[in-house]
Structures are given as C-alpha cells and as structure tokens.
Protein backbone atom coordinates (compact mmCIF):
# COMPACT_ATOMS: atom_id res chain seq x y z
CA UNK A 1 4.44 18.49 1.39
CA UNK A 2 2.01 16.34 -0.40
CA UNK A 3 4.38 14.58 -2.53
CA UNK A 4 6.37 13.25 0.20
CA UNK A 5 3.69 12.09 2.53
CA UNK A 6 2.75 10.03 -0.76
CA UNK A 7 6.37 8.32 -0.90
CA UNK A 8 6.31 8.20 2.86
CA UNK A 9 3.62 6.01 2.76
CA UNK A 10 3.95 4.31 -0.23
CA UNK A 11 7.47 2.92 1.15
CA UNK A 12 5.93 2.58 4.87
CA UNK A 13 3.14 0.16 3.50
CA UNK A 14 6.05 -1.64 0.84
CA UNK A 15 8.25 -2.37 3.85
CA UNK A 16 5.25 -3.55 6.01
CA UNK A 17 4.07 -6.01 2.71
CA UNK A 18 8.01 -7.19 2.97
CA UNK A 19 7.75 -7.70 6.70
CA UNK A 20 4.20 -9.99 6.30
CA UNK A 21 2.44 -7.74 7.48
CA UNK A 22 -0.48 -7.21 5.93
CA UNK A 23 -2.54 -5.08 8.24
CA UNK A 24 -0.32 -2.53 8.65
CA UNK A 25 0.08 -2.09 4.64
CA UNK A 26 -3.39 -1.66 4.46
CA UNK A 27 -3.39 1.02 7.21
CA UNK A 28 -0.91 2.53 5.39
CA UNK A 29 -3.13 2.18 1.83
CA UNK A 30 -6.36 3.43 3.90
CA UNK A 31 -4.33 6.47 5.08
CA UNK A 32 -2.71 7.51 1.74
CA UNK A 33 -6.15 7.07 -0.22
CA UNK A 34 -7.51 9.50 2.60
CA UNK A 35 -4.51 12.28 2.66
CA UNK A 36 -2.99 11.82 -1.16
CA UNK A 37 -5.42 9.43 -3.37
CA UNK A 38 -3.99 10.97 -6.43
CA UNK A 39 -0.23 10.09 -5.75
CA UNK A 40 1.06 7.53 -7.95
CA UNK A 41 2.49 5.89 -4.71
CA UNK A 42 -1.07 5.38 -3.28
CA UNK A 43 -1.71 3.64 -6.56
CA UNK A 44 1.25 1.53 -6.88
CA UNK A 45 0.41 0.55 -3.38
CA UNK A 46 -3.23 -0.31 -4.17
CA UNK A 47 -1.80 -2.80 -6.96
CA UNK A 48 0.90 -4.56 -4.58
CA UNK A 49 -1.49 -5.00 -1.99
CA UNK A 50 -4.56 -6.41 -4.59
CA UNK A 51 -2.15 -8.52 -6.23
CA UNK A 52 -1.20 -10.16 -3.12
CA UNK A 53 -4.60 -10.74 -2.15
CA UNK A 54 -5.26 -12.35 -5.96
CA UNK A 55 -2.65 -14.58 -5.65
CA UNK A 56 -3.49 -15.71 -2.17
CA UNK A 57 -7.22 -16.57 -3.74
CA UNK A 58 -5.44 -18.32 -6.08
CA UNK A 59 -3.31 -20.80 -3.62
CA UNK A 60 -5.10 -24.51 -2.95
C-alpha cells in the first residue's frame, strides 16, 4: 500500500534526522520522492531535511 510506504519512510528518514544522520534521511527523502512524491510524508520530510540544511548555512 502506497500510503504506508509514505509513513514508512517518512518516520524512517525522521528517526535517521534524530539519530544525526543525515545521509541516510536523505536516502530515505530520495526514495519516497521516487516511490510516493505525492504523500504528504515525502513533503513533510523534504521541509525537515531543508530546514536543517538552512539553519546549518546559517551557523558562524
């Protein structure tokens, strides 16, 4: 089912941005934009992951 691979992911990359690690969130992102771009988990996932990188341009 579509819907769950979407909150599969969603919560797989989350858990991974908890962790620190970054390249495994965007794995995840790069995998739910390519099976379920439409799912509102692929793009609340999308924002966590940009905003993260925004405020880490931000930092001195």
């Amino acid at each position: 089912d579509r819907f769950l691979l979407g909150r599969i992911l969603f919560y797989l990359g989350y858990l991974a941005h908890q962790r620190g690690d970054r390249n495994r969130a965007e794995n995840y992102l790069t995998e739910a934009e390519d099976e379920v771009p439409e799912h509102v988990g692929t793009r609340d996932l999308r924002r966590l992951l940009n905003r993260q990188h925004e405020n880490e341009r931000k930092e001195p």
